[in-house]
Each structure stands twice: as C-alpha cells, then as structure tokens.
PDB file of N, CA and C in Angstrom:
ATOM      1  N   UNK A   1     113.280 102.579  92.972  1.00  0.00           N
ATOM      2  CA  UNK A   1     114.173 101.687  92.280  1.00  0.00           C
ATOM      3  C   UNK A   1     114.037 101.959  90.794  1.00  0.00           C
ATOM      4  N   UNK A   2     115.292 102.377  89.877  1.00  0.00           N
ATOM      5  CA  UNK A   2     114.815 102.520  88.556  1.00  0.00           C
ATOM      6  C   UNK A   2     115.360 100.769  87.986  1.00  0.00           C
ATOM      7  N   UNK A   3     114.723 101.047  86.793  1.00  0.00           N
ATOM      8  CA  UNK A   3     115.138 100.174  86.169  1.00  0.00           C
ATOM      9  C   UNK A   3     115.960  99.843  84.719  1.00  0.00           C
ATOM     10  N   UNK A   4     116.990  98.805  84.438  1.00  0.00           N
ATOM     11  CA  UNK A   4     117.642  99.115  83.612  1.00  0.00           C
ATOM     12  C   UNK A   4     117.087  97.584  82.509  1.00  0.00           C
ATOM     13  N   UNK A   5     117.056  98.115  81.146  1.00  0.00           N
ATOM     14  CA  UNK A   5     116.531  97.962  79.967  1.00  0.00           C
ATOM     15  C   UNK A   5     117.794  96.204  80.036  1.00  0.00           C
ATOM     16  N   UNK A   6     117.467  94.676  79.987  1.00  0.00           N
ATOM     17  CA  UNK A   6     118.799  93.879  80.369  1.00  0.00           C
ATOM     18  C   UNK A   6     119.262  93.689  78.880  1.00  0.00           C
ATOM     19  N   UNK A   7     118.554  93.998  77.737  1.00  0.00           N
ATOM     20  CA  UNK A   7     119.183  93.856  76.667  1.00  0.00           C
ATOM     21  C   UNK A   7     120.611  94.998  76.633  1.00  0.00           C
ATOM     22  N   UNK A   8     120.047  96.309  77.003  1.00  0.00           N
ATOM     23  CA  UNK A   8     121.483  97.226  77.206  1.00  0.00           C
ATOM     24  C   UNK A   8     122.827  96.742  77.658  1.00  0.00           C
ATOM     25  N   UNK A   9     122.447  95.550  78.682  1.00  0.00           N
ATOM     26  CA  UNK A   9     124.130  95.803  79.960  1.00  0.00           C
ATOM     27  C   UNK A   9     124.419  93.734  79.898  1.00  0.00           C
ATOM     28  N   UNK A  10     123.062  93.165  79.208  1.00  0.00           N
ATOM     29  CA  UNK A  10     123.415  91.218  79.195  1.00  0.00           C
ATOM     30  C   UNK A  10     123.922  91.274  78.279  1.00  0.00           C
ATOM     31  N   UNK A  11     124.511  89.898  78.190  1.00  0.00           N
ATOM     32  CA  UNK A  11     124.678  89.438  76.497  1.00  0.00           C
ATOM     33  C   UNK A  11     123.871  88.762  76.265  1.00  0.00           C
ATOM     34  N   UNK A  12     123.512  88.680  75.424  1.00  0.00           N
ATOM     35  CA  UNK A  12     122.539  88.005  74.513  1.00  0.00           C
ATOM     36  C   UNK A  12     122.539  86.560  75.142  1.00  0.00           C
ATOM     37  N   UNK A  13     123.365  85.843  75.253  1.00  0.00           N
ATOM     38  CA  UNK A  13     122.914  83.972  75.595  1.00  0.00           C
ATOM     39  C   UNK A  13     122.317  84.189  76.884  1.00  0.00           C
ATOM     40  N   UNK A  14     122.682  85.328  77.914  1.00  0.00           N
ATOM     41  CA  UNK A  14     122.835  85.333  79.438  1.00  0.00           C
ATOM     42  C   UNK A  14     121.018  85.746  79.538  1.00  0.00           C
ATOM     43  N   UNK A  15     120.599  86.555  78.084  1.00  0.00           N
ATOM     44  CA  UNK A  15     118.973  86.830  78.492  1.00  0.00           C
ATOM     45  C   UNK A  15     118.334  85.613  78.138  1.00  0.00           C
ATOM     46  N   UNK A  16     118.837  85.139  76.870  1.00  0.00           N
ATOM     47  CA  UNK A  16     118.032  83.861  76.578  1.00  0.00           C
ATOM     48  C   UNK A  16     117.973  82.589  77.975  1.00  0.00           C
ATOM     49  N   UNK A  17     119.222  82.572  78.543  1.00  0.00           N
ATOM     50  CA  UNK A  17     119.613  81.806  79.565  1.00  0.00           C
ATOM     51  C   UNK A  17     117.945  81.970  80.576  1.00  0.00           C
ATOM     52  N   UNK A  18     118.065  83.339  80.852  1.00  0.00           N
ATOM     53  CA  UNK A  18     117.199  83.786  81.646  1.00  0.00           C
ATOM     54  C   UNK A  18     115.230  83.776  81.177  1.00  0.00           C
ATOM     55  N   UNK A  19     115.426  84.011  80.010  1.00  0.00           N
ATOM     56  CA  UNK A  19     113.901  83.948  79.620  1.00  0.00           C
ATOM     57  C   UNK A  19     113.598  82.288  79.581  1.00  0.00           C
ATOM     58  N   UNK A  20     114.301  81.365  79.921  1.00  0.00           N
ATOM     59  CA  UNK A  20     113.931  80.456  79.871  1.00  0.00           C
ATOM     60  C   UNK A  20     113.328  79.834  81.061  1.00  0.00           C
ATOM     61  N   UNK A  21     113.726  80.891  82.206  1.00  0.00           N
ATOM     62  CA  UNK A  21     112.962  80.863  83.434  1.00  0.00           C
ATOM     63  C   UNK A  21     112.104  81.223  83.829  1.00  0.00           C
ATOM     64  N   UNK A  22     111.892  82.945  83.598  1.00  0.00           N
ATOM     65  CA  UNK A  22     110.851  83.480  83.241  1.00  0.00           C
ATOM     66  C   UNK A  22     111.206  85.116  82.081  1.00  0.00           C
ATOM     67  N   UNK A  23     110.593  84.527  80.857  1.00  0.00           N
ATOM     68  CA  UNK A  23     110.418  85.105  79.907  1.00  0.00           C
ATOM     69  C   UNK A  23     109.296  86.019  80.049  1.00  0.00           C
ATOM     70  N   UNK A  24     109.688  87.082  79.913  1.00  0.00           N
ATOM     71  CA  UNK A  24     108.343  88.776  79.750  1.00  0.00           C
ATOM     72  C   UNK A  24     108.149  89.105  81.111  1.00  0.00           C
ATOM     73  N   UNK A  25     108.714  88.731  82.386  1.00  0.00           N
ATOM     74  CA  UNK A  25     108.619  89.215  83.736  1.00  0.00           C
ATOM     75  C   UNK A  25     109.431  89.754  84.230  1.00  0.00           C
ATOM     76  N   UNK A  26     109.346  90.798  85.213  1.00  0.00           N
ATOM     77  CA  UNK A  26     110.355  91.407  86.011  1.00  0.00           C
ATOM     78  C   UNK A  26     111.041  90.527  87.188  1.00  0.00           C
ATOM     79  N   UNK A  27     112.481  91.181  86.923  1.00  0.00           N
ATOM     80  CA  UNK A  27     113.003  89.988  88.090  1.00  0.00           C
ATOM     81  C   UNK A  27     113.759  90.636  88.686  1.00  0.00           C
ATOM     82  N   UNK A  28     113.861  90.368  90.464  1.00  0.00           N
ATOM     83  CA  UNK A  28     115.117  91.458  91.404  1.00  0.00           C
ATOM     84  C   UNK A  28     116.174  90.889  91.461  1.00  0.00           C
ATOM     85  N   UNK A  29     117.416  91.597  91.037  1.00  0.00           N
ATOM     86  CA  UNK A  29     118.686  90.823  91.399  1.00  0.00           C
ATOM     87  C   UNK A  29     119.436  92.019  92.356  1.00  0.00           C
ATOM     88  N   UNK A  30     119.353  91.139  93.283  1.00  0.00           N
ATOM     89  CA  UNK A  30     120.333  91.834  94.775  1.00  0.00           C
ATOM     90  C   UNK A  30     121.655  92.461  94.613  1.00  0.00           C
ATOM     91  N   UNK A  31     121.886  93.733  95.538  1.00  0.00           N
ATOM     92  CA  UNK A  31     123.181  93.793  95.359  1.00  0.00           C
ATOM     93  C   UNK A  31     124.134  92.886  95.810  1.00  0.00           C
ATOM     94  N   UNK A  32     125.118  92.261  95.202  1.00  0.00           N
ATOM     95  CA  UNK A  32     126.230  91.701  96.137  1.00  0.00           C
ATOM     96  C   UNK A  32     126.623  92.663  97.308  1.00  0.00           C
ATOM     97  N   UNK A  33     126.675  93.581  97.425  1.00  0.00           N
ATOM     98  CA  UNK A  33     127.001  94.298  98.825  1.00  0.00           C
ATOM     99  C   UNK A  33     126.033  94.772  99.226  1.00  0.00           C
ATOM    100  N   UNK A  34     125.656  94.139 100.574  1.00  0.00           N
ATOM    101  CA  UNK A  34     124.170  94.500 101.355  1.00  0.00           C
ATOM    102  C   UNK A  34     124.268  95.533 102.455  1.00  0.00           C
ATOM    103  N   UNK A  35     123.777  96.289 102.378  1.00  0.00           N
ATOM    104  CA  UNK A  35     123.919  97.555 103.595  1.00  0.00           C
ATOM    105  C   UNK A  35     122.828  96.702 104.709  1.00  0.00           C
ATOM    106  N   UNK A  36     123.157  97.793 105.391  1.00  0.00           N
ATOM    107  CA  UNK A  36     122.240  97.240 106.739  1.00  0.00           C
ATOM    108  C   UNK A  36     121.167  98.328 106.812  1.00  0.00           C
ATOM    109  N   UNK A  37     119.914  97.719 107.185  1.00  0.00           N
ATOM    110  CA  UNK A  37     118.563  98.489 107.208  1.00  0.00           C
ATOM    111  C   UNK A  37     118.812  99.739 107.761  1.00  0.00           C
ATOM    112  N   UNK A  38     118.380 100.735 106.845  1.00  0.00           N
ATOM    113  CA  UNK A  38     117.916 102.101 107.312  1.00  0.00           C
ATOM    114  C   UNK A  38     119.456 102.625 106.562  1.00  0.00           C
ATOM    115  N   UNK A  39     120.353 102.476 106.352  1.00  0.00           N
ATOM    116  CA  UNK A  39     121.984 102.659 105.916  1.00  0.00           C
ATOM    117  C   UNK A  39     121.546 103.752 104.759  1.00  0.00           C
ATOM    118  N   UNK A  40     121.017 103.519 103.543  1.00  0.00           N
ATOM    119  CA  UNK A  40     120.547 104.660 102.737  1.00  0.00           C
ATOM    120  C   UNK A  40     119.695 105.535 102.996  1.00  0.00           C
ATOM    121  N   UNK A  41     118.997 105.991 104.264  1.00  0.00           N
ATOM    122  CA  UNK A  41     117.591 106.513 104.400  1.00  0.00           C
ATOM    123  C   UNK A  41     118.722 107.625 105.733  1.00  0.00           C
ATOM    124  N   UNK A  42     117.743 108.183 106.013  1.00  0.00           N
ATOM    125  CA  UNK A  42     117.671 108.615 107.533  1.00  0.00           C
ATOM    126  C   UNK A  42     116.524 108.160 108.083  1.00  0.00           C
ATOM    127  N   UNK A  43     116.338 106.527 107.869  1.00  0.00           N
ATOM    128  CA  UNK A  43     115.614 106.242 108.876  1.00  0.00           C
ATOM    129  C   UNK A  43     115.986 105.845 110.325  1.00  0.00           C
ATOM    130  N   UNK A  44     116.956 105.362 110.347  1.00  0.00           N
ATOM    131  CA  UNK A  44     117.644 105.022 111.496  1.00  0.00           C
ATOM    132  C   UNK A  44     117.843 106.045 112.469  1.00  0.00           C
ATOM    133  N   UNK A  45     117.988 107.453 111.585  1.00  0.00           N
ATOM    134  CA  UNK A  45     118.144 108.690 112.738  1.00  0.00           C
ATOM    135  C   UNK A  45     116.859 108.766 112.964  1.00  0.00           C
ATOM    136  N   UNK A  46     115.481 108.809 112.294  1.00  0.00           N
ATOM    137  CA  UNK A  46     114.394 109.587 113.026  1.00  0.00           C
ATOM    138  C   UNK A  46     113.856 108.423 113.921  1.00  0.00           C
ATOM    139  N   UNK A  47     113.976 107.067 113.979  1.00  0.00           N
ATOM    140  CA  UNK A  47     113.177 106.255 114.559  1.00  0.00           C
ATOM    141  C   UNK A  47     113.975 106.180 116.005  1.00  0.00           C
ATOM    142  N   UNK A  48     115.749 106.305 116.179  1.00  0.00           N
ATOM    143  CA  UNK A  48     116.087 106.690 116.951  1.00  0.00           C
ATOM    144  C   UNK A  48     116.020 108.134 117.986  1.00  0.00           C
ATOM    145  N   UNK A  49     115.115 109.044 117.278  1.00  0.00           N
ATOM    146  CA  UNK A  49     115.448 110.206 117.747  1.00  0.00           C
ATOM    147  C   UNK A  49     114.020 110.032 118.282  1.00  0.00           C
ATOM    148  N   UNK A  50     112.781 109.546 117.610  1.00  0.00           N
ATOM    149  CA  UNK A  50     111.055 109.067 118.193  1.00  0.00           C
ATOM    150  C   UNK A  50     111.366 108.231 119.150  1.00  0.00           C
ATOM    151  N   UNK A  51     111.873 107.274 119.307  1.00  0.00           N
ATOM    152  CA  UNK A  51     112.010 106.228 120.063  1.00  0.00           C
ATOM    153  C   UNK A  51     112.758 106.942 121.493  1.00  0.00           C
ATOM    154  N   UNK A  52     113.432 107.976 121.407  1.00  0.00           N
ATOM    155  CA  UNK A  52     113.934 108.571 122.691  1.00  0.00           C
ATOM    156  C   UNK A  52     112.609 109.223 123.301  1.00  0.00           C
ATOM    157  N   UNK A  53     112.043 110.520 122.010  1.00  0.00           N
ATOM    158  CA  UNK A  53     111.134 111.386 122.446  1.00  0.00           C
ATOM    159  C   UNK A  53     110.126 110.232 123.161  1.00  0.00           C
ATOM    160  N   UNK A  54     109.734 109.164 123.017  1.00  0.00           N
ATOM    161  CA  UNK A  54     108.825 107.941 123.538  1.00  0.00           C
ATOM    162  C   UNK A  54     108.937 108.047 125.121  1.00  0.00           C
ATOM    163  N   UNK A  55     110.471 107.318 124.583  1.00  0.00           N
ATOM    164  CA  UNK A  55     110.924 106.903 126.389  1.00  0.00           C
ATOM    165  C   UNK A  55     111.086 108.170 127.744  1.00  0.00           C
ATOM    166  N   UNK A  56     111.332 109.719 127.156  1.00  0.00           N
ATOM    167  CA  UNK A  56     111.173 110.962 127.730  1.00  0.00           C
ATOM    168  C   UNK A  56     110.081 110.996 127.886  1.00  0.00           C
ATOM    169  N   UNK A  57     108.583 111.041 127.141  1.00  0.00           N
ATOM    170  CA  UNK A  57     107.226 111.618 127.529  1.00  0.00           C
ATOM    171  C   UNK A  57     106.862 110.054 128.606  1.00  0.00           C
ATOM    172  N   UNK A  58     107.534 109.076 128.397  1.00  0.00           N
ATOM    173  CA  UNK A  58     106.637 108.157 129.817  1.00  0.00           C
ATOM    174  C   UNK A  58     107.703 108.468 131.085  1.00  0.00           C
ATOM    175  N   UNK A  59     108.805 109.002 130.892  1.00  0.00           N
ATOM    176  CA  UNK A  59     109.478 109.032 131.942  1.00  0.00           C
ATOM    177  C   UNK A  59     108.990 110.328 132.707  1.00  0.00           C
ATOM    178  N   UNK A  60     108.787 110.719 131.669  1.00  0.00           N
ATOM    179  CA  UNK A  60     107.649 112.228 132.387  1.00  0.00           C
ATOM    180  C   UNK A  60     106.149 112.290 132.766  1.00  0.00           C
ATOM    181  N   UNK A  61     105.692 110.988 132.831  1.00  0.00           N
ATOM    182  CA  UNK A  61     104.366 110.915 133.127  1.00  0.00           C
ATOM    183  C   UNK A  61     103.247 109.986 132.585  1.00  0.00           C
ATOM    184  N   UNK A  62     103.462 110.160 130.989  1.00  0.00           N
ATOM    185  CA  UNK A  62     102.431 109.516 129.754  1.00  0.00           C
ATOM    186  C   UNK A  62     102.683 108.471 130.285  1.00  0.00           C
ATOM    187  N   UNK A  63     101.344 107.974 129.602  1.00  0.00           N
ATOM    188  CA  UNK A  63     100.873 106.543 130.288  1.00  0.00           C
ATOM    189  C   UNK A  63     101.015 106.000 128.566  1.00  0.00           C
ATOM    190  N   UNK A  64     101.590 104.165 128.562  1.00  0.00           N
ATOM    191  CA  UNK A  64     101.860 103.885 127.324  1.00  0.00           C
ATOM    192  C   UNK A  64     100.197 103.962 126.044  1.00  0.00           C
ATOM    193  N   UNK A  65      99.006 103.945 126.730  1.00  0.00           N
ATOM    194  CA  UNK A  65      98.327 104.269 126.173  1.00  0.00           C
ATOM    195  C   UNK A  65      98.032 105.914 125.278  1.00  0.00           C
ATOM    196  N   UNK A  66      98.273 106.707 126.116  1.00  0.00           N
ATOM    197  CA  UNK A  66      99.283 108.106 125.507  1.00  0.00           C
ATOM    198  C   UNK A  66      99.381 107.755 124.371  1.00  0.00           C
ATOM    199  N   UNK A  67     100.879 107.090 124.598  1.00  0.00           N
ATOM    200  CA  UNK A  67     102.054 107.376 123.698  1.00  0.00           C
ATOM    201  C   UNK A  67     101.524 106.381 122.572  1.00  0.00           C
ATOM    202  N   UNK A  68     100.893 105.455 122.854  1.00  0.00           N
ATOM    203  CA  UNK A  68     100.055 105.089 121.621  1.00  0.00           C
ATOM    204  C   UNK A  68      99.353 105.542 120.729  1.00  0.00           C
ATOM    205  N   UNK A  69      98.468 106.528 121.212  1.00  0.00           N
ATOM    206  CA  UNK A  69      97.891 107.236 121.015  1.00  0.00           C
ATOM    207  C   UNK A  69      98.820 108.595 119.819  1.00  0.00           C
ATOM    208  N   UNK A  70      99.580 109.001 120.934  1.00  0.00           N
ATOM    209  CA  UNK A  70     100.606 110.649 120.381  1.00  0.00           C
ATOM    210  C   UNK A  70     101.178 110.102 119.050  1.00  0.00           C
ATOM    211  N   UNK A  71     102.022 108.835 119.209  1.00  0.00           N
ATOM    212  CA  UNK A  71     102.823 108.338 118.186  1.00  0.00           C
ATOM    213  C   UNK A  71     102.142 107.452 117.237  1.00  0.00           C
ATOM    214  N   UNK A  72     100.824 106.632 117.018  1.00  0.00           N
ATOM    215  CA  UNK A  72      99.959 106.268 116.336  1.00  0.00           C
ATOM    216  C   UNK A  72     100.831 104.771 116.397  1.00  0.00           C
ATOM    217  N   UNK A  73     100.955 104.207 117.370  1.00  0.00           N
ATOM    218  CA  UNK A  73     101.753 102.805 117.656  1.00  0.00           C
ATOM    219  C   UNK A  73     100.467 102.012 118.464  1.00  0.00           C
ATOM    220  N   UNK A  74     100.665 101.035 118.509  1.00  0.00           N
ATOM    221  CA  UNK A  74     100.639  99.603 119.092  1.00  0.00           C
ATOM    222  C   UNK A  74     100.990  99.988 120.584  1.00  0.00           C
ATOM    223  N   UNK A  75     100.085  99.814 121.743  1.00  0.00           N
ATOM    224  CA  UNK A  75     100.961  99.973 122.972  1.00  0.00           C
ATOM    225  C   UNK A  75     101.712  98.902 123.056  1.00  0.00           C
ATOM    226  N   UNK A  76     101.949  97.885 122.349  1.00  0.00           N
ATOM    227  CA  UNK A  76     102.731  96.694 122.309  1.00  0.00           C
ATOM    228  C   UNK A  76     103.574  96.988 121.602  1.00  0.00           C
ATOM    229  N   UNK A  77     103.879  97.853 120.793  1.00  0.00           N
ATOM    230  CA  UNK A  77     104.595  98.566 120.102  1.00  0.00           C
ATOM    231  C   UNK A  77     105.647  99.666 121.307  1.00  0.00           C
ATOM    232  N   UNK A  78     104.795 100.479 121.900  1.00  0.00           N
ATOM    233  CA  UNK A  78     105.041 101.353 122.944  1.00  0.00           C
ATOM    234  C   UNK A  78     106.112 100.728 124.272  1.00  0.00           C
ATOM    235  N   UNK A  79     105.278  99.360 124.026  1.00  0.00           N
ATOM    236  CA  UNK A  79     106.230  98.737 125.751  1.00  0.00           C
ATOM    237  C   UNK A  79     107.170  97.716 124.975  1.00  0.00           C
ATOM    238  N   UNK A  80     107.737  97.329 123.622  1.00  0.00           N
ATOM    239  CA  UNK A  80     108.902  97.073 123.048  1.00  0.00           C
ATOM    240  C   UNK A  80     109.731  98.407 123.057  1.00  0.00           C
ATOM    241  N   UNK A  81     109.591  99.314 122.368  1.00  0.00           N
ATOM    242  CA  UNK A  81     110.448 100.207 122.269  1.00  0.00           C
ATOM    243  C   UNK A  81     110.870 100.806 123.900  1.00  0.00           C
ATOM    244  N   UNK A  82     110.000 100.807 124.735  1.00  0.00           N
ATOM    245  CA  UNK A  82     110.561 101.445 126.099  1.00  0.00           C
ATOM    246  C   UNK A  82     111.570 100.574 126.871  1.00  0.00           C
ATOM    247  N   UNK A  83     111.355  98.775 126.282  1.00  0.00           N
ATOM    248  CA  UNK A  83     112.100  98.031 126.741  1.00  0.00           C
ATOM    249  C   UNK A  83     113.273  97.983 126.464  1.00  0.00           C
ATOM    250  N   UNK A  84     113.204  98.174 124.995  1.00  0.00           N
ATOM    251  CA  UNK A  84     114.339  98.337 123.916  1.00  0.00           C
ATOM    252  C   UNK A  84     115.237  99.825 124.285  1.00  0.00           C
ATOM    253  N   UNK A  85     114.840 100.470 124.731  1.00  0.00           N
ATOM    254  CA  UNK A  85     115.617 101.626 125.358  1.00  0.00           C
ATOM    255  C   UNK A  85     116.270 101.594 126.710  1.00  0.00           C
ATOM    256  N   UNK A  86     115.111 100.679 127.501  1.00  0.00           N
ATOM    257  CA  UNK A  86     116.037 100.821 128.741  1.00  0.00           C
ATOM    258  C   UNK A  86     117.405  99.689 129.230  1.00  0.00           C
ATOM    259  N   UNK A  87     117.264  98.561 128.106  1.00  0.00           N
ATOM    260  CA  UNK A  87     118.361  97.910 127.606  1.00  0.00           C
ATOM    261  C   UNK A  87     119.735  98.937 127.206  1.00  0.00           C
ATOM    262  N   UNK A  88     119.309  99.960 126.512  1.00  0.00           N
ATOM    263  CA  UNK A  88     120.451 100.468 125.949  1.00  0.00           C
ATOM    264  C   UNK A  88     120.918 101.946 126.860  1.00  0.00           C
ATOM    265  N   UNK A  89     119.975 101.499 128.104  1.00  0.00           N
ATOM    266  CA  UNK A  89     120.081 102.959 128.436  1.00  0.00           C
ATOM    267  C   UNK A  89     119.810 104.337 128.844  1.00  0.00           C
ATOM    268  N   UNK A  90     118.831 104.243 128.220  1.00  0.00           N
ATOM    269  CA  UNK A  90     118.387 105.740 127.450  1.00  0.00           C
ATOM    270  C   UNK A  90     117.930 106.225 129.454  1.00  0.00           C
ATOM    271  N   UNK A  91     118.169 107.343 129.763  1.00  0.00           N
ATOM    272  CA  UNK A  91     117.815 107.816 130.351  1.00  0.00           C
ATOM    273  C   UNK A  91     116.437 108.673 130.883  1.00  0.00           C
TER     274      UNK A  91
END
C-alpha cells in the first residue's frame, strides 16, 4: 500500500477537520469500490488450483493426515477444503 502525503490532494479545513480526531497518526480510508477477496492477487487461482491438487491426492489414496502434512494445513483445514470441494464437485 503506498501512501499519499493528505496535505497534497485535502484542503486545508478537511485536514484540520481530521487532526482533530486524530492528529500525527495514520489513518485507512477504504475504497468506495470494494473488490472481492483475492480479485487483485492470483490468489484465488492458486488456492483453487491447491485445493483441487488436495482433493486428487486423497482421492488417490493420501490419508488427510498426509495432506496435512504435504500442504502444511490443519487436517481440519484438510477435511474443510475436501468438503468444500465435494459440494462443488470436484471430481
């Protein structure tokens, strides 16, 4: 996240407005348009593409302790995501 200098882009009453809340601290202001998690990343592709390779190595044998193990998860972790797949499917 960079950050932008608010004397550059406020007006002047709108910082005073603001230091009166908190003066000399950093503060987050949200975008008005919210993406949905993973939307800027490719996270959504690799956790979808692990989360298959998951549900393939137990359908082939691995025991969820394995895959706990292989993938460095939670077997509670392991038997959400296998659940979470066979909801959607996954073969």
């Amino acid at each position: 996240m960079s950050y932008i200098k608010a004397d550059q882009v406020l007006p002047k009453e709108l910082i005073e407005a603001i230091q009166h809340y908190i003066d000399g601290k950093s503060i987050y202001i949200p975008s008005k348009q919210k993406q949905a998690w993973g939307n800027g990343t490719s996270a959504k592709a690799y956790f979808r593409e692990r989360n298959g390779r998951i549900c393939d190595a137990y359908q082939n044998g691995a025991s969820r302790r394995e895959l706990s193990l292989r993938f460095a998860l939670s077997e509670k972790s392991i038997q959400r995501i296998l659940r979470e797949q066979n909801k959607q499917g996954h073969s």
